[in-house]
PDB file of N, CA and C in Angstrom:
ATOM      1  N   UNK A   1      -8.316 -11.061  23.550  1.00  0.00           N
ATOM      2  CA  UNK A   1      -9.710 -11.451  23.580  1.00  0.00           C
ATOM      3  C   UNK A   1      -9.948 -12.482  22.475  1.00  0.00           C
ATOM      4  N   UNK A   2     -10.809 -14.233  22.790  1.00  0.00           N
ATOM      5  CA  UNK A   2     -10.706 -15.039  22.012  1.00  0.00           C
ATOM      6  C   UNK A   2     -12.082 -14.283  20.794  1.00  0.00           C
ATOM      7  N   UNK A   3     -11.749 -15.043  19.364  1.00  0.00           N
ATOM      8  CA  UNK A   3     -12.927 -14.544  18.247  1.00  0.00           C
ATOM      9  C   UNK A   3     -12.925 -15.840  17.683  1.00  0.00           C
ATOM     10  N   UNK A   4     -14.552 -16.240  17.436  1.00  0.00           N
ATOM     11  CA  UNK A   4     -14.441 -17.398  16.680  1.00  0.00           C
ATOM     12  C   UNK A   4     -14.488 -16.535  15.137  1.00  0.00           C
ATOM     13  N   UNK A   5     -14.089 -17.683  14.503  1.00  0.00           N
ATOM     14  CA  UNK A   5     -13.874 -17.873  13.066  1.00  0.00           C
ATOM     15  C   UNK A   5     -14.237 -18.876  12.302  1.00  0.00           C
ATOM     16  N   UNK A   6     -15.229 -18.288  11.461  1.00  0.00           N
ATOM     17  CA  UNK A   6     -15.594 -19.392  10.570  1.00  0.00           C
ATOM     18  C   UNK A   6     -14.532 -20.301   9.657  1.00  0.00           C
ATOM     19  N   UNK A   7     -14.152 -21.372   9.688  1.00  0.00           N
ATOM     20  CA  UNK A   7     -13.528 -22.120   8.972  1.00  0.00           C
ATOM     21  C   UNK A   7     -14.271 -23.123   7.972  1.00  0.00           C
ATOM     22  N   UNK A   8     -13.751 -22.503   6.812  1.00  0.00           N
ATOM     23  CA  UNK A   8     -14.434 -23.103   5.243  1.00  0.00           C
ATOM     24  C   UNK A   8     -13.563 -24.756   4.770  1.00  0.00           C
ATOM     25  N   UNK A   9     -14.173 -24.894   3.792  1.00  0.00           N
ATOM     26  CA  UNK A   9     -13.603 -26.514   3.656  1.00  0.00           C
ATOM     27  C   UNK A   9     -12.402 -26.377   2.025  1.00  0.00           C
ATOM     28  N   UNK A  10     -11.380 -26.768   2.457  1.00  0.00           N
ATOM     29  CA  UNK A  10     -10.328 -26.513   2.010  1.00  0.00           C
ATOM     30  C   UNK A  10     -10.192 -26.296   0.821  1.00  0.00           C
ATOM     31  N   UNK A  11      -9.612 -25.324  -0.092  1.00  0.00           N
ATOM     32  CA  UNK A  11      -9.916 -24.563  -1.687  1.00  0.00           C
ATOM     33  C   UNK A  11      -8.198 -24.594  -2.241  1.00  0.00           C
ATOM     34  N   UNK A  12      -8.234 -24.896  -3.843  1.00  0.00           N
ATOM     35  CA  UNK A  12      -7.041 -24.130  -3.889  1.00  0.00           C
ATOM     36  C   UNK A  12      -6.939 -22.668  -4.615  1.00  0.00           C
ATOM     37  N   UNK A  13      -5.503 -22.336  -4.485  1.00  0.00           N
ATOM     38  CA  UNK A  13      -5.659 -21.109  -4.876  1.00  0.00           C
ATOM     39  C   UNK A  13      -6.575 -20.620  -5.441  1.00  0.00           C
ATOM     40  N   UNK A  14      -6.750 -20.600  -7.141  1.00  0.00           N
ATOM     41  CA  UNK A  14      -7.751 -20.629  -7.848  1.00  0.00           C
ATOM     42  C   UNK A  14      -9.407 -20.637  -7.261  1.00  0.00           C
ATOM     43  N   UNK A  15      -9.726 -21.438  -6.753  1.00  0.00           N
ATOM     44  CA  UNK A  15     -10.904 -21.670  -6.093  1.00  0.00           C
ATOM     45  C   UNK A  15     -11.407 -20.056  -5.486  1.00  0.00           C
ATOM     46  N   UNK A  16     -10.243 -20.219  -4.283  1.00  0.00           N
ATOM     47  CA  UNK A  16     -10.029 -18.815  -3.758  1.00  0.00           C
ATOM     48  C   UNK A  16     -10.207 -17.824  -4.418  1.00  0.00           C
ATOM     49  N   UNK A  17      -9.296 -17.095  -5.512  1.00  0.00           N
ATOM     50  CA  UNK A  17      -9.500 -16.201  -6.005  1.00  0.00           C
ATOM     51  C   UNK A  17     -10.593 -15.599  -6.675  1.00  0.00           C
ATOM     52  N   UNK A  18     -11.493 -17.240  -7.418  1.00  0.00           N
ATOM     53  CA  UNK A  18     -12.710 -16.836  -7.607  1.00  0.00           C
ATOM     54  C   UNK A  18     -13.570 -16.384  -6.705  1.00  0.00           C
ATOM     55  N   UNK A  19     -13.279 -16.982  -5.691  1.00  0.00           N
ATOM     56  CA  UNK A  19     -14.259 -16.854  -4.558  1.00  0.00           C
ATOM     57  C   UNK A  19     -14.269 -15.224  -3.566  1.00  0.00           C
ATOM     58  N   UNK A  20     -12.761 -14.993  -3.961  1.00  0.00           N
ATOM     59  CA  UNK A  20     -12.735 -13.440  -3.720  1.00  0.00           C
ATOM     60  C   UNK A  20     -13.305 -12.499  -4.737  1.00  0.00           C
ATOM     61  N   UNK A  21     -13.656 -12.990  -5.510  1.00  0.00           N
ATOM     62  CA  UNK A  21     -14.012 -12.225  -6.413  1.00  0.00           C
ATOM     63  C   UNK A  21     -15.192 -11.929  -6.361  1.00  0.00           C
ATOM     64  N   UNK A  22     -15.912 -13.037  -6.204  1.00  0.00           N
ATOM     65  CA  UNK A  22     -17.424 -12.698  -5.799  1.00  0.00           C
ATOM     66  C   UNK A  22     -17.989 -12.231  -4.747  1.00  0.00           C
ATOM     67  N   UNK A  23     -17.177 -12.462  -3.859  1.00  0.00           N
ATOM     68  CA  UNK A  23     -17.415 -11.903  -2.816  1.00  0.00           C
ATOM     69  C   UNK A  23     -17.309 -10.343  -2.761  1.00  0.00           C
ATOM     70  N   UNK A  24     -16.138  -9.819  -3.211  1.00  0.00           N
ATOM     71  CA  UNK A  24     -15.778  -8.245  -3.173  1.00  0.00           C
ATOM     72  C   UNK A  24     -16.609  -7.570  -4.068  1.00  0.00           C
ATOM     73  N   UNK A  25     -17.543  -7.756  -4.966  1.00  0.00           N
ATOM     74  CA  UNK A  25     -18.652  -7.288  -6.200  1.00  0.00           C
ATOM     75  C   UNK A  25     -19.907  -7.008  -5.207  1.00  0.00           C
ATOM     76  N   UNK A  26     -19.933  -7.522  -4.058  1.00  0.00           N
ATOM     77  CA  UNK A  26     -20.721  -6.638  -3.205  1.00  0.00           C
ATOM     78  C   UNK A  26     -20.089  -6.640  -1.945  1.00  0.00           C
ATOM     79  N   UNK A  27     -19.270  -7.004  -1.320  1.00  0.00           N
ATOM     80  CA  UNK A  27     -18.957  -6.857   0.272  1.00  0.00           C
ATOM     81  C   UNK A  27     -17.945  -6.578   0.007  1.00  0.00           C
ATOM     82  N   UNK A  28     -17.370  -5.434   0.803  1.00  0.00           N
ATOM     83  CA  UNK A  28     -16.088  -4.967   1.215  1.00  0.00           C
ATOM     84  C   UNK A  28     -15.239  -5.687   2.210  1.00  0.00           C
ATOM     85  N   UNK A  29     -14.792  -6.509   1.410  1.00  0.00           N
ATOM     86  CA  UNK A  29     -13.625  -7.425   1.922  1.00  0.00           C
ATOM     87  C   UNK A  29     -11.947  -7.328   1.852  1.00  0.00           C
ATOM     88  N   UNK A  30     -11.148  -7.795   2.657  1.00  0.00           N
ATOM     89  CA  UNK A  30     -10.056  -7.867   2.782  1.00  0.00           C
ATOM     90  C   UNK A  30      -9.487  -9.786   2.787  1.00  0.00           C
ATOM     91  N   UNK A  31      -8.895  -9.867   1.886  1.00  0.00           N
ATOM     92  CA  UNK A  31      -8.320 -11.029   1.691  1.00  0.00           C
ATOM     93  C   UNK A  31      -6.624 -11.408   2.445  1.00  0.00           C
ATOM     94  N   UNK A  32      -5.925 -11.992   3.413  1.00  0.00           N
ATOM     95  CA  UNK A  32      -4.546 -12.231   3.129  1.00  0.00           C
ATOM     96  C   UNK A  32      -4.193 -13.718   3.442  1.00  0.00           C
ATOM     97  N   UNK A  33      -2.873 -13.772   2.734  1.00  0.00           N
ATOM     98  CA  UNK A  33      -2.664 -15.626   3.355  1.00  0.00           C
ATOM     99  C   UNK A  33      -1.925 -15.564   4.354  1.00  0.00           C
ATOM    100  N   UNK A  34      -2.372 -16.391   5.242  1.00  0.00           N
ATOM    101  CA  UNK A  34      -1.351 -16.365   6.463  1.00  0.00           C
ATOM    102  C   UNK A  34      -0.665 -18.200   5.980  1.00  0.00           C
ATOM    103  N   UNK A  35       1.095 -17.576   6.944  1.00  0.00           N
ATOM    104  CA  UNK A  35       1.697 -18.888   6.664  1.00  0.00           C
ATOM    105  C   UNK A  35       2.016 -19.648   7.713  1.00  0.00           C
ATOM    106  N   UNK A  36       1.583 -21.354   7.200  1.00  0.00           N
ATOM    107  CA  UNK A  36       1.714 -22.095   8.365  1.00  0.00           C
ATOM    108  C   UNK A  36       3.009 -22.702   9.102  1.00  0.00           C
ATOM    109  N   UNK A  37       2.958 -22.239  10.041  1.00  0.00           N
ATOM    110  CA  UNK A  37       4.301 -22.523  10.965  1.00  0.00           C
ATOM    111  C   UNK A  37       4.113 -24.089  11.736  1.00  0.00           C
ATOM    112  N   UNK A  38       4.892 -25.152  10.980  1.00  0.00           N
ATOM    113  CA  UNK A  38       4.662 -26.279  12.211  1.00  0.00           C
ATOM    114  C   UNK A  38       5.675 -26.162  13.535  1.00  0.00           C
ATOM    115  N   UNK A  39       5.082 -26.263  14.521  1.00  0.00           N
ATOM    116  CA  UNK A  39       5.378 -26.543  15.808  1.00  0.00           C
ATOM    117  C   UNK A  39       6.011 -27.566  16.057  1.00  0.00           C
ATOM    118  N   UNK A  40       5.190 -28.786  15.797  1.00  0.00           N
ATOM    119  CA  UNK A  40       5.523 -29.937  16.103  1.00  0.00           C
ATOM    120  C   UNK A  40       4.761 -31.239  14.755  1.00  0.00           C
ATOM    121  N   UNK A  41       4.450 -32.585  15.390  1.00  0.00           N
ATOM    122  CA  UNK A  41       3.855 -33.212  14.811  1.00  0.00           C
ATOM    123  C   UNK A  41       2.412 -32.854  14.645  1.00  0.00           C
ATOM    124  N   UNK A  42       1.706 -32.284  15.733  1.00  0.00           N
ATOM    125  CA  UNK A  42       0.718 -32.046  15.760  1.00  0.00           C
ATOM    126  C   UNK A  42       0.026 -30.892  16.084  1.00  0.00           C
ATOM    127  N   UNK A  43       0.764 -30.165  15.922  1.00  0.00           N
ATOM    128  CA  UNK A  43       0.351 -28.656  16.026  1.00  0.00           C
ATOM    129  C   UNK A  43       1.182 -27.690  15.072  1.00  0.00           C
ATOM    130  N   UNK A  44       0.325 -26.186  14.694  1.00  0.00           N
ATOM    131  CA  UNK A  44       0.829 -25.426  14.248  1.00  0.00           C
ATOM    132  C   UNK A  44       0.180 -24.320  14.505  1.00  0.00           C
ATOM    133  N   UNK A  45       1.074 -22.773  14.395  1.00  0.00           N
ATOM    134  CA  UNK A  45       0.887 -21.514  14.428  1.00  0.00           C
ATOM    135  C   UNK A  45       0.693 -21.062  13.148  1.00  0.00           C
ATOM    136  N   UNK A  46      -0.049 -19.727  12.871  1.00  0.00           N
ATOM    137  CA  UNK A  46      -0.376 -19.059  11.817  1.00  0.00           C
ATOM    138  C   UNK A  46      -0.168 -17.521  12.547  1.00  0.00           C
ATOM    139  N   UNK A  47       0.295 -16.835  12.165  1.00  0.00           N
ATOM    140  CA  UNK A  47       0.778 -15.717  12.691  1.00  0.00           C
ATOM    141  C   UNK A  47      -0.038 -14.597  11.808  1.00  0.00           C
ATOM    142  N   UNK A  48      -0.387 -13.816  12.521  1.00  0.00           N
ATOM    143  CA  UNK A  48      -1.913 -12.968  11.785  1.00  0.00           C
ATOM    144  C   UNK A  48      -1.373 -11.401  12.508  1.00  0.00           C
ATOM    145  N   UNK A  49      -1.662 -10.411  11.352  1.00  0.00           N
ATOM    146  CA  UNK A  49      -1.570  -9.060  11.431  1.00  0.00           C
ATOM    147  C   UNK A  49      -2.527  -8.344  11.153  1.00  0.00           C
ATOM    148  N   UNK A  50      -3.255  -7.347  11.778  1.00  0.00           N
ATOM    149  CA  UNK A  50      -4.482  -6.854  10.906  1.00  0.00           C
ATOM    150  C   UNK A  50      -3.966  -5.831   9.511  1.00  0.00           C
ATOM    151  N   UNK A  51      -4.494  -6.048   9.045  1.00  0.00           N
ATOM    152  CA  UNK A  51      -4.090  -5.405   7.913  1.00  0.00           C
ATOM    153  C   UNK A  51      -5.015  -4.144   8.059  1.00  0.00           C
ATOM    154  N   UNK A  52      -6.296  -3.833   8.427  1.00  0.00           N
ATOM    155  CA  UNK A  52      -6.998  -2.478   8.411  1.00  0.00           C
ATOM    156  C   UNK A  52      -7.209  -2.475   9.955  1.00  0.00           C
ATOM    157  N   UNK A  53      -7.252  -1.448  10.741  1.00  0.00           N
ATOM    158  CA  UNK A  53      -7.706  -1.329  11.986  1.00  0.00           C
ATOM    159  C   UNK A  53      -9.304  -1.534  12.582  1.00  0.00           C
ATOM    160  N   UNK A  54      -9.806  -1.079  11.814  1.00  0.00           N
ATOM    161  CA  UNK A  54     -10.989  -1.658  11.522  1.00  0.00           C
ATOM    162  C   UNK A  54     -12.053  -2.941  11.057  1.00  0.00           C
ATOM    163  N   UNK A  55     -11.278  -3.669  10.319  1.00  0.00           N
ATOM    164  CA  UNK A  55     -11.361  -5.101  10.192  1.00  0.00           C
ATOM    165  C   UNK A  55     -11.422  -5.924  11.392  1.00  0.00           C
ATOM    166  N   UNK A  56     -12.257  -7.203  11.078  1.00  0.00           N
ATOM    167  CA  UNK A  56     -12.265  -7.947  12.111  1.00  0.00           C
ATOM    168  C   UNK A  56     -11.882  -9.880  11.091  1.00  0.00           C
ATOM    169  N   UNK A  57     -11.338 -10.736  11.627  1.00  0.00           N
ATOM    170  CA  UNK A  57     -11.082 -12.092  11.039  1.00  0.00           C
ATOM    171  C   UNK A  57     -12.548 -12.501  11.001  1.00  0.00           C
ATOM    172  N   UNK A  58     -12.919 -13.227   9.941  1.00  0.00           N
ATOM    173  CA  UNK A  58     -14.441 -13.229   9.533  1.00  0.00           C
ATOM    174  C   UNK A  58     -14.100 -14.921   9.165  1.00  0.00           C
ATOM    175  N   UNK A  59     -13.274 -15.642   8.103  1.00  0.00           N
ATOM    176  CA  UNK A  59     -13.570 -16.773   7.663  1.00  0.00           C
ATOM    177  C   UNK A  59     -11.913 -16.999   7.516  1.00  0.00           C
ATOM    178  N   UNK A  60     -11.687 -18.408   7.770  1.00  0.00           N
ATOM    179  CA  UNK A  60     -10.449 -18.824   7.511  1.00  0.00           C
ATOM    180  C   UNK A  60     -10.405 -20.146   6.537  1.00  0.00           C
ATOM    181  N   UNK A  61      -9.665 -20.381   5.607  1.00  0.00           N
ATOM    182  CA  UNK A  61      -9.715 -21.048   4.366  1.00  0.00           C
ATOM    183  C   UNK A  61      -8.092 -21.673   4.269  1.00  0.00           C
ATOM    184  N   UNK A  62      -8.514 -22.977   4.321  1.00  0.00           N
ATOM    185  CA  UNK A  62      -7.458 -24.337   3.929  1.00  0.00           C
ATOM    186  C   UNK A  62      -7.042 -23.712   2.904  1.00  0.00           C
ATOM    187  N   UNK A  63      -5.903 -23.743   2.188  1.00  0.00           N
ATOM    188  CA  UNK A  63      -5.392 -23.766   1.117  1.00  0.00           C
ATOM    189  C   UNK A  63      -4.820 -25.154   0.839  1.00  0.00           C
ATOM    190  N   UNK A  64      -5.236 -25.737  -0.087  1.00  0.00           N
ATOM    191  CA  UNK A  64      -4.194 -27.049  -1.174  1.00  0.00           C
ATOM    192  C   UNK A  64      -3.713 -26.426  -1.929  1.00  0.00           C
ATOM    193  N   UNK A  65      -2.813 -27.570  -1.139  1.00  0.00           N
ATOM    194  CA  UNK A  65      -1.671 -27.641  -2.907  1.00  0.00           C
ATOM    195  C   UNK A  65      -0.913 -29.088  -3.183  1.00  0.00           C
ATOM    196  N   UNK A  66      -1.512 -29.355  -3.897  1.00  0.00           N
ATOM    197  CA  UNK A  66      -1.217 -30.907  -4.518  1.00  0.00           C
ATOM    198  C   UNK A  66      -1.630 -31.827  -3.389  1.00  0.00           C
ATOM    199  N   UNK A  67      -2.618 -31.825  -2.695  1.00  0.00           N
ATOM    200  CA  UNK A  67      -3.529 -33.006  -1.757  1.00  0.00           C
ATOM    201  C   UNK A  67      -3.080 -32.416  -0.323  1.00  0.00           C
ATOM    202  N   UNK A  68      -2.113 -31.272  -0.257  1.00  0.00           N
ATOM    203  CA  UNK A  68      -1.862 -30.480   1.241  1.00  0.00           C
ATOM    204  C   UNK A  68      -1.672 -29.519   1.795  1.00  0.00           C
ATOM    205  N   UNK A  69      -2.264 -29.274   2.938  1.00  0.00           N
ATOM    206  CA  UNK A  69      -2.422 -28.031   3.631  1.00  0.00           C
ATOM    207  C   UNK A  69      -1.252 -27.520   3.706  1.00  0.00           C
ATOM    208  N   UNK A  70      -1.012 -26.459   2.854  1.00  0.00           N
ATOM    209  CA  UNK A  70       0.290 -25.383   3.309  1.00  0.00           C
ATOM    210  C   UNK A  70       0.145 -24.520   3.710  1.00  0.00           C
ATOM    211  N   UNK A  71      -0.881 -23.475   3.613  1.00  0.00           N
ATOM    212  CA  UNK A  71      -1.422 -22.306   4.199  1.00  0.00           C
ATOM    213  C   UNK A  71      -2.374 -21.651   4.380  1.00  0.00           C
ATOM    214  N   UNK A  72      -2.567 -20.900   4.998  1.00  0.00           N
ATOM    215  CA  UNK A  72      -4.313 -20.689   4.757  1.00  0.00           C
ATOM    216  C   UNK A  72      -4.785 -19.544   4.930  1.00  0.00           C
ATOM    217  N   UNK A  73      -5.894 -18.910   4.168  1.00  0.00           N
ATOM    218  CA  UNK A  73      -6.483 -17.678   3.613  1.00  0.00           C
ATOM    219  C   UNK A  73      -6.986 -17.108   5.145  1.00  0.00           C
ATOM    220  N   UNK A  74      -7.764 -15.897   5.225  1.00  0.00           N
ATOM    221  CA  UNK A  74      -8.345 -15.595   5.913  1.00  0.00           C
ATOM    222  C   UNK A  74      -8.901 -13.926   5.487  1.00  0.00           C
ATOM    223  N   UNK A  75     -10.020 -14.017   5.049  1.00  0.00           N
ATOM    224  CA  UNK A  75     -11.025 -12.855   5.224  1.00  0.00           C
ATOM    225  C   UNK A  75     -11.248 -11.882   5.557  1.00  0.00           C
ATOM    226  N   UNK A  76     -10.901 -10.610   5.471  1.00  0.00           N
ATOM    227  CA  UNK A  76     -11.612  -9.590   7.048  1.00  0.00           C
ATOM    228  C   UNK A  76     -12.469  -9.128   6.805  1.00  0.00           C
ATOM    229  N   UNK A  77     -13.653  -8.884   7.566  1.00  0.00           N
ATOM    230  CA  UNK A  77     -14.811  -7.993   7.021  1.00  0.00           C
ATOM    231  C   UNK A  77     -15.009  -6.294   8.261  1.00  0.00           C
ATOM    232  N   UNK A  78     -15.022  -5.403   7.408  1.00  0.00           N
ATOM    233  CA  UNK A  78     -14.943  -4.182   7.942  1.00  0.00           C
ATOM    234  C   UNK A  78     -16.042  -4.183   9.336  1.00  0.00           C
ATOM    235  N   UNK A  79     -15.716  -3.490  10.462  1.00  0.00           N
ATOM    236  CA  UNK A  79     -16.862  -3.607  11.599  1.00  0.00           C
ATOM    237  C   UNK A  79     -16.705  -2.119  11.766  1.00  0.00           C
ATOM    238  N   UNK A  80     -17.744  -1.466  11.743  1.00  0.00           N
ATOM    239  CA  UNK A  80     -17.825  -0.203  12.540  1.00  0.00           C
ATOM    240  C   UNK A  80     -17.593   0.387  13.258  1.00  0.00           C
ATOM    241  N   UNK A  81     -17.264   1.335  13.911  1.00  0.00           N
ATOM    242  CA  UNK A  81     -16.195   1.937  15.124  1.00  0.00           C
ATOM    243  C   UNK A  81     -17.976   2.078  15.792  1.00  0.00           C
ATOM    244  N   UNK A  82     -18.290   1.903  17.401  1.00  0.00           N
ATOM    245  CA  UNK A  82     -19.273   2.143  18.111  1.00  0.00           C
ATOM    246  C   UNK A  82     -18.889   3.198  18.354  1.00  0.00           C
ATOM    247  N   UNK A  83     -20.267   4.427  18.445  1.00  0.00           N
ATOM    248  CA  UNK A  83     -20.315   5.719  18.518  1.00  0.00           C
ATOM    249  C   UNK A  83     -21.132   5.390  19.988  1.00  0.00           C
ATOM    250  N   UNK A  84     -20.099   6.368  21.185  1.00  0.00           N
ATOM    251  CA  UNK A  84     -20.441   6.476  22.274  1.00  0.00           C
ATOM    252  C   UNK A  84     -21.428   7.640  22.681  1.00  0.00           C
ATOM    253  N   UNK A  85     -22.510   7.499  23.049  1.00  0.00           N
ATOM    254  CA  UNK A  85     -22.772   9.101  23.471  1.00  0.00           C
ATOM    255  C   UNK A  85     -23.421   9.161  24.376  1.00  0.00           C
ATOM    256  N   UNK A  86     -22.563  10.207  25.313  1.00  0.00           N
ATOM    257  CA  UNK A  86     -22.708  10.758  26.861  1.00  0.00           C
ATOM    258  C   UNK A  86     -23.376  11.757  27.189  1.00  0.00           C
ATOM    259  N   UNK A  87     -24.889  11.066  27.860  1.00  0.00           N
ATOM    260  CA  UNK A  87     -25.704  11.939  28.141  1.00  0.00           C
ATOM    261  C   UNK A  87     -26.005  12.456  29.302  1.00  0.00           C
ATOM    262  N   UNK A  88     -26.380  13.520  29.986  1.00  0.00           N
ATOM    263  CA  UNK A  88     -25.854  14.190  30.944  1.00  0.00           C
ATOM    264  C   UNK A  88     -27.117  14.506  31.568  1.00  0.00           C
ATOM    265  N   UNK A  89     -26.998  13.806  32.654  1.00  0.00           N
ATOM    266  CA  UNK A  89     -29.033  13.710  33.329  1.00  0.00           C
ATOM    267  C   UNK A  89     -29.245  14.257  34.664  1.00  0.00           C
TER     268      UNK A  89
END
């Protein structure tokens, strides 16, 4: 099933880490880097695992390093399990 994802404007490490930082002082976040796989000239894969079952991909983040994209961050923010309930009429 496709999910959009917010994509932020490219940070380096540092940047990042601050930026996790502030973020996690009130939102329960999950941070990991995913690594970029080139394909070709013009394409590439990023290969993504959930890290909590519960998590969902929330924001994805350029990483620099020295003027180029090598890999890139990505976010998870916790989503709630939907509580079903079957009512009997």
């Amino acid at each position: 099933m496709p999910i959009n994802i917010e994509v932020s404007a490219p940070m380096t490490r540092e940047e990042i880490k601050s930026y996790i930082k502030k973020l996690q002082l009130n939102f329960p976040i999950d941070y990991q880097e995913l690594k970029k796989e080139q394909i070709n000239d013009q394409e590439f894969m990023l290969k993504y695992s959930k890290g909590n079952y519960f998590n969902e991909p929330f924001k994805l983040i350029p990483i620099l390093d020295k003027f180029k994209i090598t890999n890139y961050g990505l976010i998870e923010v916790p989503v709630s399990p939907i509580n079903i309930i079957n009512v009997d009429i």
